[in-house]
C-alpha atoms as a PDB file:
ATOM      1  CA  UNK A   1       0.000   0.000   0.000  1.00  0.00           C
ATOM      2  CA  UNK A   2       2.881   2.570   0.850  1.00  0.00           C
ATOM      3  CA  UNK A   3       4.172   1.724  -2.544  1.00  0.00           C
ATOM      4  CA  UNK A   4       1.595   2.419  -4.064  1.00  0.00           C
ATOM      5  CA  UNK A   5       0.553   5.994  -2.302  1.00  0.00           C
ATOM      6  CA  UNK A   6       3.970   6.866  -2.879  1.00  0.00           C
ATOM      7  CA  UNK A   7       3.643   6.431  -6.425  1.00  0.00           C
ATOM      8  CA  UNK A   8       0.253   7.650  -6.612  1.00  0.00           C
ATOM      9  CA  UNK A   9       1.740  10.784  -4.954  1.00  0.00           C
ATOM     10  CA  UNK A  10       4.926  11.410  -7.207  1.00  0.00           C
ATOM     11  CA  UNK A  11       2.155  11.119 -10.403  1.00  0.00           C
ATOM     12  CA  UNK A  12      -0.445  13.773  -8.685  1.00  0.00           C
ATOM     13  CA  UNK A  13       3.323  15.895  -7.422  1.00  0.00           C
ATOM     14  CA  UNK A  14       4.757  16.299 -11.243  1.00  0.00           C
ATOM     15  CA  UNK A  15       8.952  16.834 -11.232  1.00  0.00           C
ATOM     16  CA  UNK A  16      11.018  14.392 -10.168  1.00  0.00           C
ATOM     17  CA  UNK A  17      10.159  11.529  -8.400  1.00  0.00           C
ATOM     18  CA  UNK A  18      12.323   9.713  -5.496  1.00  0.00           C
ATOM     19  CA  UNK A  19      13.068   6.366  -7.202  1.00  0.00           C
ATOM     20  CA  UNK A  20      11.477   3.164  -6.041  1.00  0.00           C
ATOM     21  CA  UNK A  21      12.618   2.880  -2.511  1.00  0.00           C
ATOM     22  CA  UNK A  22      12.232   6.711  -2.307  1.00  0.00           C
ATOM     23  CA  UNK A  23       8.159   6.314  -3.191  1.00  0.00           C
ATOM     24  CA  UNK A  24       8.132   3.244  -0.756  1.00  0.00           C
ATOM     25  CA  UNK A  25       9.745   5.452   2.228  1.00  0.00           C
ATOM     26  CA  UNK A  26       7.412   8.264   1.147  1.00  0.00           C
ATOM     27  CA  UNK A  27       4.354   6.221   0.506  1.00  0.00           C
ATOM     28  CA  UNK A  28       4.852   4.486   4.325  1.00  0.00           C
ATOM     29  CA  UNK A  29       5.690   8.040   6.269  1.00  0.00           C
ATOM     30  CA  UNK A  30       2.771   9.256   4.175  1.00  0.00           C
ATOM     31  CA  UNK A  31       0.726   6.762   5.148  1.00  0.00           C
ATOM     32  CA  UNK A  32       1.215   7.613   9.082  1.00  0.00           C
ATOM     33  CA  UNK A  33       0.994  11.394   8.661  1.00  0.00           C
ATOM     34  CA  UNK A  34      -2.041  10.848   6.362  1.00  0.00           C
ATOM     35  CA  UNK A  35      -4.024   8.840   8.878  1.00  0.00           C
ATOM     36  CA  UNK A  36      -2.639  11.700  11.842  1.00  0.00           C
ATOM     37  CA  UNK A  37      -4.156  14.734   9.486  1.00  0.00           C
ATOM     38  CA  UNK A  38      -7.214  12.548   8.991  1.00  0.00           C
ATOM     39  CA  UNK A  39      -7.804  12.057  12.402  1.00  0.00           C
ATOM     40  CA  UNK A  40      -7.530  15.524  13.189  1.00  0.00           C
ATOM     41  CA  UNK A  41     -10.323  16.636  10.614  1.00  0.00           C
ATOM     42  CA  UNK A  42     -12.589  13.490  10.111  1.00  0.00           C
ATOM     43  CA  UNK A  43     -13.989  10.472  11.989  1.00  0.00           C
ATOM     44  CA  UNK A  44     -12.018   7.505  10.812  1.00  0.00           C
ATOM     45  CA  UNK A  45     -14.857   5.574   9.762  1.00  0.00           C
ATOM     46  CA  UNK A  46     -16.324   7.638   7.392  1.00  0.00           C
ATOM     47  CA  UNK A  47     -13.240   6.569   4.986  1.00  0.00           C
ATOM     48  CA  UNK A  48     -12.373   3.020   5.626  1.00  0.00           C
ATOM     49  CA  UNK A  49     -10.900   0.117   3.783  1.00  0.00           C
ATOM     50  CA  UNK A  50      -8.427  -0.288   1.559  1.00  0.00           C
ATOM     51  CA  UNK A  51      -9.317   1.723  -0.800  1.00  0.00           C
ATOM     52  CA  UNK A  52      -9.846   4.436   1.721  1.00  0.00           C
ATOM     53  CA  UNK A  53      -6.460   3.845   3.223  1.00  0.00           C
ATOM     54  CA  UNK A  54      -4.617   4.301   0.042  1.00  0.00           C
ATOM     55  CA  UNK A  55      -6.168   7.555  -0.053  1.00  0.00           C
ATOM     56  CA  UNK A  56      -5.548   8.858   2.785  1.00  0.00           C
ATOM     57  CA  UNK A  57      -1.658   7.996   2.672  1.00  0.00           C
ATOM     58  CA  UNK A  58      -1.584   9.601  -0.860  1.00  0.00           C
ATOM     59  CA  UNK A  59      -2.606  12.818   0.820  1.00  0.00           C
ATOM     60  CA  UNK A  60       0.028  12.355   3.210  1.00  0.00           C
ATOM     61  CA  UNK A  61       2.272  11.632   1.055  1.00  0.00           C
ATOM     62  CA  UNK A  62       1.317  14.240  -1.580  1.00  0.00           C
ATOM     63  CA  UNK A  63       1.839  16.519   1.725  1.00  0.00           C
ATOM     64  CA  UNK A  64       5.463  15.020   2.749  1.00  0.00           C
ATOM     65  CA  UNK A  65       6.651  15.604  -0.662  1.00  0.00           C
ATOM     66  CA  UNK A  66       5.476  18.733  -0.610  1.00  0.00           C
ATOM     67  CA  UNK A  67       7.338  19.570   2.555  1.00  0.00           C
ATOM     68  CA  UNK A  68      10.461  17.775   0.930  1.00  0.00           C
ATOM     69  CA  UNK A  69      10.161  20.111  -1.803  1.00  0.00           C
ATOM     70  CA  UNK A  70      10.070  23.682   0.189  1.00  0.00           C
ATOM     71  CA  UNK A  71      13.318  22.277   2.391  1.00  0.00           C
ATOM     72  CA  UNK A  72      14.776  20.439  -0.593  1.00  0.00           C
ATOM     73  CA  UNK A  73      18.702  21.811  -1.119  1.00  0.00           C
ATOM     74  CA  UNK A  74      19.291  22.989  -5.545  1.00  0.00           C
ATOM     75  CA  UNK A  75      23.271  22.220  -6.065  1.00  0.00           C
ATOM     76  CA  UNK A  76      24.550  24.884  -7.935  1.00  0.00           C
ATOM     77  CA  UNK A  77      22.522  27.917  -6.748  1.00  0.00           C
ATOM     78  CA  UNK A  78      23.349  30.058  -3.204  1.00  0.00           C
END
């Protein structure tokens, strides 16, 4: 499932994407900040299952690598 979100979240993201382990590790982190953010705005059983789950850690994900991408370090530029 974290494979997949992370995927799922590079397509939605555009650029670059992280590789295969990179969209795993996002997908996974995703996945628990997802599920935190959901909690925070939504009962958890209105979106259940696995279908539900995937989206939910795609819109963590899609978050993380967001985040990633304010922080992320350019080579060349000052």
């Amino acid at each position: 499932m974290g494979l997949v979100a992370g995927w799922l979240a590079s397509q939605i993201m555009w650029g670059h994407g992280y590789g295969l382990l990179g969209d795993l590790a996002l997908g996974l982190v995703g996945a628990v900040l997802g599920g935190w953010l959901y909690g925070l705005v939504a009962s958890p059983a209105e979106l259940s299952g696995l279908v539900g789950s995937i989206i939910v850690a795609t819109i963590g994900a899609v978050v993380l690598i967001a985040l990633a991408r304010m922080f992320e370090v350019r080579s060349g530029r000052v």
